[in-house]
Protein backbone atom coordinates (compact mmCIF):
# COMPACT_ATOMS: atom_id res chain seq x y z
CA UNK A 1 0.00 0.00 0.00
CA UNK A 2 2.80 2.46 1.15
CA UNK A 3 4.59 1.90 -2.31
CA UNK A 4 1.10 3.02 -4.33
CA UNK A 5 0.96 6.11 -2.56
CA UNK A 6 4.52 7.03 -3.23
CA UNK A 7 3.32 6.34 -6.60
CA UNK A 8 0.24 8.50 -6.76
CA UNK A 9 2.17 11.38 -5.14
CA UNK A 10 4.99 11.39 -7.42
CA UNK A 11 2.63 11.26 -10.13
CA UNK A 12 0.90 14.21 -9.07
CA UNK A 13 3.77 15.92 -7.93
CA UNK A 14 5.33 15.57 -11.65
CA UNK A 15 2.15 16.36 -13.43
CA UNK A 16 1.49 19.15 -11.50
CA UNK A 17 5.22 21.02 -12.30
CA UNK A 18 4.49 19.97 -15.74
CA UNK A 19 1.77 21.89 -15.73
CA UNK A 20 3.17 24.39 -13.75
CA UNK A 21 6.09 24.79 -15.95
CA UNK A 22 4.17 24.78 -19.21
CA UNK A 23 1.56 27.13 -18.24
CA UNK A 24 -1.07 25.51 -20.11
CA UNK A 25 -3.79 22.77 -19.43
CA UNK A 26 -4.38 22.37 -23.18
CA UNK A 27 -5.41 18.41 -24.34
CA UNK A 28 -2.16 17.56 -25.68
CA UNK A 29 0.44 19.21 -22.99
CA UNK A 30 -2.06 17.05 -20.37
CA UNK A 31 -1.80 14.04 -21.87
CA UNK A 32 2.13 14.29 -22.16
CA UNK A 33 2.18 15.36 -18.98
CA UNK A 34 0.32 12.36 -18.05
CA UNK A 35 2.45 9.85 -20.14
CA UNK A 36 5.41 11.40 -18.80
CA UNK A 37 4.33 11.52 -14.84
CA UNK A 38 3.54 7.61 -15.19
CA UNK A 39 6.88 6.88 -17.08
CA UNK A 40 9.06 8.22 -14.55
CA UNK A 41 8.09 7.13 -11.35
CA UNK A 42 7.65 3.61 -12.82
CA UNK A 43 11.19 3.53 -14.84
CA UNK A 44 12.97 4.87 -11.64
CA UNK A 45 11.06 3.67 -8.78
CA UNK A 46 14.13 1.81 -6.56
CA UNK A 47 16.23 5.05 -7.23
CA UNK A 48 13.35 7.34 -6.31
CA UNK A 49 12.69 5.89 -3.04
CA UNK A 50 14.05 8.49 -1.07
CA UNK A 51 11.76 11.59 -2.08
CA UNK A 52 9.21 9.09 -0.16
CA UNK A 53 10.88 9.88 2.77
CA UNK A 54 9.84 13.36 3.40
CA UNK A 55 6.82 13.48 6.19
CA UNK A 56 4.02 16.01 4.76
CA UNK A 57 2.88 17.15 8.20
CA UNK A 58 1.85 20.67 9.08
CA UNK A 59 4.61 20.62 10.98
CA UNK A 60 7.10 19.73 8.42
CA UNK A 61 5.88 22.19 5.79
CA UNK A 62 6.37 24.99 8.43
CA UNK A 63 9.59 23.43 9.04
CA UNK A 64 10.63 23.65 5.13
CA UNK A 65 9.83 27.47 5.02
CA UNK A 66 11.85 28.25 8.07
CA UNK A 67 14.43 25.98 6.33
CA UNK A 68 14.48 28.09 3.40
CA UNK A 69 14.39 31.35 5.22
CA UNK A 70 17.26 29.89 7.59
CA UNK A 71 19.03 28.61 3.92
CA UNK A 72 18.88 31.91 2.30
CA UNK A 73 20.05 34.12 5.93
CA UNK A 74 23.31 31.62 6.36
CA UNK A 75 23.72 32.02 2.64
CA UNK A 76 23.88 36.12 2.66
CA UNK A 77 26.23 35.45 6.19
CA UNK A 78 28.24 33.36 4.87
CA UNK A 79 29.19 35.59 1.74
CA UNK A 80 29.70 37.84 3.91
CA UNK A 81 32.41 36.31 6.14
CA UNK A 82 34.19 35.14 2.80
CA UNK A 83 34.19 38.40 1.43
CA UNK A 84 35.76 39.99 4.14
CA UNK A 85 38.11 37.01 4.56
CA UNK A 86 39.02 37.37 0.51
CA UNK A 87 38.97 41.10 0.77
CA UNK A 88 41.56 41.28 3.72
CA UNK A 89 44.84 42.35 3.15
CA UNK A 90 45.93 39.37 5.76
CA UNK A 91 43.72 36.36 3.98
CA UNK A 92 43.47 35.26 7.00
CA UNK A 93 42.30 31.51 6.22
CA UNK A 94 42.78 28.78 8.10
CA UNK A 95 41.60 25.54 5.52
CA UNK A 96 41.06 22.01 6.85
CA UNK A 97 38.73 19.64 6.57
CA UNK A 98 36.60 19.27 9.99
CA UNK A 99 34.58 15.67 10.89
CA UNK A 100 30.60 16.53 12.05
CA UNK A 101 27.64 14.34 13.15
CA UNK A 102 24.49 14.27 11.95
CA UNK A 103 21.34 13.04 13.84
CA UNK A 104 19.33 12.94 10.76
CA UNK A 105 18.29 8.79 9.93
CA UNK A 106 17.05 9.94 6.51
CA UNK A 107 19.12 9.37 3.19
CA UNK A 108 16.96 12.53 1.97
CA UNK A 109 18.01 14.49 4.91
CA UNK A 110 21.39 13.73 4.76
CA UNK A 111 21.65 14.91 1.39
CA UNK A 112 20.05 18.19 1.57
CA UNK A 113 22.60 18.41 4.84
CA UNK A 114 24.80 17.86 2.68
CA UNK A 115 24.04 19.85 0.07
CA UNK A 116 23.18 23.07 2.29
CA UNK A 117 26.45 22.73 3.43
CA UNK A 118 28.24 22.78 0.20
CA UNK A 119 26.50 25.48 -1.03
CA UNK A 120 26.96 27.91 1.91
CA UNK A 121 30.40 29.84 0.96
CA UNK A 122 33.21 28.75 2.69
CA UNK A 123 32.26 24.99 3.32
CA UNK A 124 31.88 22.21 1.36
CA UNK A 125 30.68 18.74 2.23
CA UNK A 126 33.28 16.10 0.60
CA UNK A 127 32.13 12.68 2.24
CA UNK A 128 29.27 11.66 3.94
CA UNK A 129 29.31 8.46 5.19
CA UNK A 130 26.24 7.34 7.45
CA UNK A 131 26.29 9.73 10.30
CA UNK A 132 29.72 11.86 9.56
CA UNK A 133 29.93 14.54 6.99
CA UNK A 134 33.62 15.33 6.32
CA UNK A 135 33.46 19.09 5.48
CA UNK A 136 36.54 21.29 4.39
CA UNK A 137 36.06 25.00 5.84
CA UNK A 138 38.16 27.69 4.87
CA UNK A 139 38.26 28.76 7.90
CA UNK A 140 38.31 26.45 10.49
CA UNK A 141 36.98 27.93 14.39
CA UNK A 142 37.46 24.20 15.70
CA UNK A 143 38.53 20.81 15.10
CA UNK A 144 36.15 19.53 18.01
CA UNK A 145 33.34 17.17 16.54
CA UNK A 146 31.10 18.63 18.90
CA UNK A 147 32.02 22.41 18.74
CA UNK A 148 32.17 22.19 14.41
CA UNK A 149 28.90 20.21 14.54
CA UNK A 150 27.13 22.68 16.30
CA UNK A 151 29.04 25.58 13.76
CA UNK A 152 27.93 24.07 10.45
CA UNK A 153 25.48 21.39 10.96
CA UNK A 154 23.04 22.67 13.73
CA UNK A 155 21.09 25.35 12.32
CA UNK A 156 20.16 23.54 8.75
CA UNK A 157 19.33 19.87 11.05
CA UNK A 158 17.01 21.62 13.58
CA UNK A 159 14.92 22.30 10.65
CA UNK A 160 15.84 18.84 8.24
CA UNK A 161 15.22 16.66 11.32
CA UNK A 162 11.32 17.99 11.39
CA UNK A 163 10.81 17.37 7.89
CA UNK A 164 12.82 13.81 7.26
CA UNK A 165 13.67 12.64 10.92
């Protein structure tokens, strides 16, 4: 049963940003739409297994806007920091790579964990493997698990761990 309704949702998710993205609800871009919405999920379904994971709660589609809005704030921060890092006369960088720990269970969490991280300026995520994210930071405040967890990974998981667990 769990399996149809990652079906059906996937379906509907895909036909709906084909409509979306096509702007039109004529005959024929429905019926590709269609065709195409079916193909996919069927073709891919092993691989597509984790975009099942996501909970659609109230509480995890609150969670994904303050996820964005937290996204987008460390983002502008972030480019910040660089900037004035880049900018100084000093460059005062200290590069390594630091190990963190994630609490998130979810493949899809871990991912967009990952991801966040890599696109923030001035980290990037180069292993994850189960619960450890191997992360090189320009400029590195602390080797400490505990103290670099809480620096990179805290803010985006808070948020991640509502929506995937």
């Amino acid at each position: 049963m769990k399996k149809a309704q990652d079906f059906a949702l996937l379906f509907a998710t895909l036909l709906l940003f084909w409509l979306l993205l096509n702007g039109s609800v004529a005959v024929d871009v429905v019926l590709v739409g269609i065709g195409v919405a079916l193909l996919i999920p069927f073709l891919f379904r092993d691989s597509l297994a984790v975009f099942s994971e996501l909970r659609v709660t109230p509480q995890a589609l609150m969670a994904a806007l303050a996820y964005a809005v937290y996204f987008v704030k460390e983002l502008i921060n972030a480019n910040i920091r660089l900037a004035r890092i880049v900018l100084s006369p000093s460059l005062p960088v200290e590069p390594g790579i630091v190990k963190v720990r994630t609490r998130l269970k979810s493949k899809m969490g871990r991912l967009l964990l990952a991801n966040s991280i890599t696109l923030t300026p001035g980290t990037l995520t180069v292993e994850l493997d189960d619960e450890w994210l191997y992360v090189h930071w320009v400029k590195v405040e602390s080797a400490d698990v505990e103290a670099a967890t809480t620096s990179i990974v805290a803010g985006f998981e808070q948020y991640l761990e509502v929506m995937y667990g």
